[in-house]
Protein backbone atom coordinates (compact mmCIF):
# COMPACT_ATOMS: atom_id res chain seq x y z
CA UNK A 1 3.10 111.27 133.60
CA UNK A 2 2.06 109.18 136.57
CA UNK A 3 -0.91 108.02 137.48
CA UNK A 4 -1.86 109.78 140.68
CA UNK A 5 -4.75 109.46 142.49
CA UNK A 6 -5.66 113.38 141.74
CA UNK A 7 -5.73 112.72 138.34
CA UNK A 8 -8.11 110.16 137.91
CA UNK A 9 -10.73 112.10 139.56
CA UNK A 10 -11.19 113.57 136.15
CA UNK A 11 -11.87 110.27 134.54
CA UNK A 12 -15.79 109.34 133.84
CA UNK A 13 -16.30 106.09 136.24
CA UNK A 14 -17.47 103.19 134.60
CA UNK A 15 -20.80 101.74 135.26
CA UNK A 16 -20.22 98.78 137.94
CA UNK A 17 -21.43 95.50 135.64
CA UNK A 18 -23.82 93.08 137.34
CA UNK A 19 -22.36 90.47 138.88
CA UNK A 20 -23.61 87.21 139.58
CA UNK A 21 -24.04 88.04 143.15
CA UNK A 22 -26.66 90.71 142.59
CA UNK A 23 -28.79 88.43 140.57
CA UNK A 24 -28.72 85.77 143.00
CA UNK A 25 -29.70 87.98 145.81
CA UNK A 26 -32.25 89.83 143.62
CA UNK A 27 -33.21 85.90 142.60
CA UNK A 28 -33.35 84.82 146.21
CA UNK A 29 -35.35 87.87 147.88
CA UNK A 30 -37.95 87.40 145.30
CA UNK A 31 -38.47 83.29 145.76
CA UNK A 32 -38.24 84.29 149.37
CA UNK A 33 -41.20 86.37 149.31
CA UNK A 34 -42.74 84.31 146.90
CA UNK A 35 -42.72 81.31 149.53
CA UNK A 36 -43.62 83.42 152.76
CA UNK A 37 -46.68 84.61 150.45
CA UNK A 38 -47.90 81.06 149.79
CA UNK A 39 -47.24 79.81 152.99
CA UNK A 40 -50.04 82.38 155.06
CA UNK A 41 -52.06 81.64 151.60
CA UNK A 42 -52.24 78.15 152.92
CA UNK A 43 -52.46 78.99 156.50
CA UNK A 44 -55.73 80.97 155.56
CA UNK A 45 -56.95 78.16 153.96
CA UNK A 46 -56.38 75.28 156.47
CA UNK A 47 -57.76 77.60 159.13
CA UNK A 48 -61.21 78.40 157.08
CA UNK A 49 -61.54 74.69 156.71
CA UNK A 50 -60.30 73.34 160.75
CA UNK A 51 -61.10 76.54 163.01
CA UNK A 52 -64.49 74.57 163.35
CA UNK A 53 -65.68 76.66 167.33
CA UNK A 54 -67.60 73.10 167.83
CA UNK A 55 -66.46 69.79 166.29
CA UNK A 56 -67.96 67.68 169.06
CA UNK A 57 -71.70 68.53 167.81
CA UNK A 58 -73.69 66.64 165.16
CA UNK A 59 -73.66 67.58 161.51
CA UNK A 60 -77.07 67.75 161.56
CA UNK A 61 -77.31 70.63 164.24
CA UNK A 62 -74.48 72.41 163.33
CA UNK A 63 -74.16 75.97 164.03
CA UNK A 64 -73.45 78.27 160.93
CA UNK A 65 -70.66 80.29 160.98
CA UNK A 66 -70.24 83.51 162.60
CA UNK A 67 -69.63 85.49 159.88
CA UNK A 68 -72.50 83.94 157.90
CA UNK A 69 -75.61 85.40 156.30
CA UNK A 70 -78.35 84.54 158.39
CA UNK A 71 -82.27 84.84 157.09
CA UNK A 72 -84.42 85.67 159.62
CA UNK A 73 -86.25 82.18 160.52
CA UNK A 74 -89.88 81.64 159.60
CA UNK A 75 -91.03 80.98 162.80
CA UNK A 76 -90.25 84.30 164.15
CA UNK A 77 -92.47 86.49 162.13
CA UNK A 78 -95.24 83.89 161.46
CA UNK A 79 -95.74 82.82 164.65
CA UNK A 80 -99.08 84.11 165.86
CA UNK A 81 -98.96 86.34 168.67
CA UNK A 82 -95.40 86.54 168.56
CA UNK A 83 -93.18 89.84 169.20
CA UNK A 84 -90.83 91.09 166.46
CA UNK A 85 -87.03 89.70 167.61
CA UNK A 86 -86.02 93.49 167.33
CA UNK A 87 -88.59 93.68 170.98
CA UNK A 88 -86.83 90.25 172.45
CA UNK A 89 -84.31 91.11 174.80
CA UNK A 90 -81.66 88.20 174.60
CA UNK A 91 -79.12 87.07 177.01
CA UNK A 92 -76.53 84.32 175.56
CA UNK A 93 -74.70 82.23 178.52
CA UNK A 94 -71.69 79.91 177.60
CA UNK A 95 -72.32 76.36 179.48
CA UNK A 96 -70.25 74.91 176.87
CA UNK A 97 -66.77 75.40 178.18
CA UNK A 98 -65.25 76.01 174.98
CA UNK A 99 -64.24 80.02 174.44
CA UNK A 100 -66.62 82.87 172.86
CA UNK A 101 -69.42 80.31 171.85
CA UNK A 102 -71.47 83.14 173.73
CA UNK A 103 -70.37 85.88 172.21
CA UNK A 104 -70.62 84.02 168.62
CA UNK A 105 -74.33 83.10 169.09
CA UNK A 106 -75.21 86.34 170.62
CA UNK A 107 -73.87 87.96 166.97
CA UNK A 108 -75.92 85.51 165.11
CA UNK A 109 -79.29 86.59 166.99
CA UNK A 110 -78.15 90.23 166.84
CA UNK A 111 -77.75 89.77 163.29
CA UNK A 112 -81.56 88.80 163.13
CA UNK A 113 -82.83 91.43 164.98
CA UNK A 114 -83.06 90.27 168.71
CA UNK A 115 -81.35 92.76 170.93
CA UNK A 116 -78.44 91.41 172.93
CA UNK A 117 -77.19 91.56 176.10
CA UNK A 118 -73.59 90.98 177.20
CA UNK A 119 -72.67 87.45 176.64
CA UNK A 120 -71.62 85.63 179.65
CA UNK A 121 -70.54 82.19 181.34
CA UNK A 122 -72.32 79.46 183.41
CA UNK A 123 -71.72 75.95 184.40
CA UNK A 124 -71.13 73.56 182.39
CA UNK A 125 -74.56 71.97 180.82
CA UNK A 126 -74.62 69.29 178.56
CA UNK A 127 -77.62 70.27 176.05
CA UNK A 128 -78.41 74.04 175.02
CA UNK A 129 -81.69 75.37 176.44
CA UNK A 130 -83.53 78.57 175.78
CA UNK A 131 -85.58 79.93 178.62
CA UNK A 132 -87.78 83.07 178.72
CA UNK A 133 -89.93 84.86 181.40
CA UNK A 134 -93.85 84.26 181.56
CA UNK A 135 -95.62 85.53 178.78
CA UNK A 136 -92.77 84.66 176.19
CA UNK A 137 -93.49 81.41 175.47
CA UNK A 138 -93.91 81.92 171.66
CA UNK A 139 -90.76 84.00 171.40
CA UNK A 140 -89.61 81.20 172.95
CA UNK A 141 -90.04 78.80 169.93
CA UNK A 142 -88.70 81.19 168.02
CA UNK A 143 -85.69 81.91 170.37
CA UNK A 144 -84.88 77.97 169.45
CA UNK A 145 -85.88 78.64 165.48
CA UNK A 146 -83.14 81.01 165.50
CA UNK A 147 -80.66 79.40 167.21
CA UNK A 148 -79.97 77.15 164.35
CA UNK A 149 -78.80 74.49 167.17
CA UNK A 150 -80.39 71.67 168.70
CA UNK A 151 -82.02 73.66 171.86
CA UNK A 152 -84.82 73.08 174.40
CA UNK A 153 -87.29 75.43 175.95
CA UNK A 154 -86.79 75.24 179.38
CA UNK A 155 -87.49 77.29 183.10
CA UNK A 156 -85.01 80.10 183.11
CA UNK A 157 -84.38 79.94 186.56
CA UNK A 158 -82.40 82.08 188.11
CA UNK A 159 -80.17 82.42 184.99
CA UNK A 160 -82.54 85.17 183.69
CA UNK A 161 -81.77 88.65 184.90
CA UNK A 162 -84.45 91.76 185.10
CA UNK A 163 -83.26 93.05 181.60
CA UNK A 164 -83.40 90.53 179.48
CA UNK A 165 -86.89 88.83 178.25
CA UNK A 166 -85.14 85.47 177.42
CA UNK A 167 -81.53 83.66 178.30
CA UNK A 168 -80.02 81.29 175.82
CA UNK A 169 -78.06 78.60 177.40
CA UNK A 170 -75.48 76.79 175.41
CA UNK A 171 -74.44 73.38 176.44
CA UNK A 172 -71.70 71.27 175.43
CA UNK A 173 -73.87 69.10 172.80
């Protein structure tokens, strides 16, 4: 009887044994992953710690961060005579030159209560200012309270449109 290939159809096939070559892929797939997970692990990391939006301004007057808890400052509801943020109409300019610092601080005072209006640009400034429209002056102090930067009340100007009750201006300091 020969061995034709008809006939060994009817033969049970033996399990293939696992070769060396399987483990080492399995082996290397998994230490590949393994590596690509630690690396954006440390790429989170080193960007919590050096994605500071400002590192030209002074520890002291240091912005918190935009996805931060804020607590609504004490000069805003103590101040006597002052309106509630949630009646402050807000408008945050960028004089900074650096990207979204307006758009950052306008979350931050939305997040206390004062209603925002669409962040914008301006020139270049060096200090950050708030400015409000006559009759504001308290809101005002509290404008800079809440701020949590170094600001300065100062004339609005032309900077502050119909809408909005105050204008935050912030400067590259």
């Amino acid at each position: 009887m020969t061995d034709a290939p008809e006939d060994r159809a009817d033969l049970p096939r033996r399990p293939r044994a696992q070769g060396s070559f399987s483990r080492s892929l399995a082996g290397a797939a998994a230490r590949g992953t393994g590596l690509v997970a630690l690396a954006v692990a440390i790429g989170i990391v080193l960007l919590q710690y050096s994605d500071d939006p400002a590192p030209d301004r002074r520890a002291a007057g240091r912005a918190p961060a935009a996805d931060s808890p804020l607590a609504v400052p004490s000069t805003t509801t103590t101040t006597a005579g002052a309106r509630p943020p949630a009646e402050v109409r807000v408008l945050v300019l960028n004089a900074s030159g650096r990207k979204g610092v307006a758009g950052e601080m306008a979350g931050r005072l939305g997040v206390v209560g004062y209603k925002t209006l669409e962040p914008g640009n301006t020139a270049v400034r060096p200090e950050t200012t708030v400015g409000c429209r006559p009759g504001f002056e308290r809101e005002a102090a509290a404008l800079v309270s809440a701020t949590g930067v170094p600001a300065k009340t100062a004339d609005p100007g032309a900077l502050l449109p119909a809408d909005a009750d105050c204008v935050v201006v912030i400067g590259t300091v």
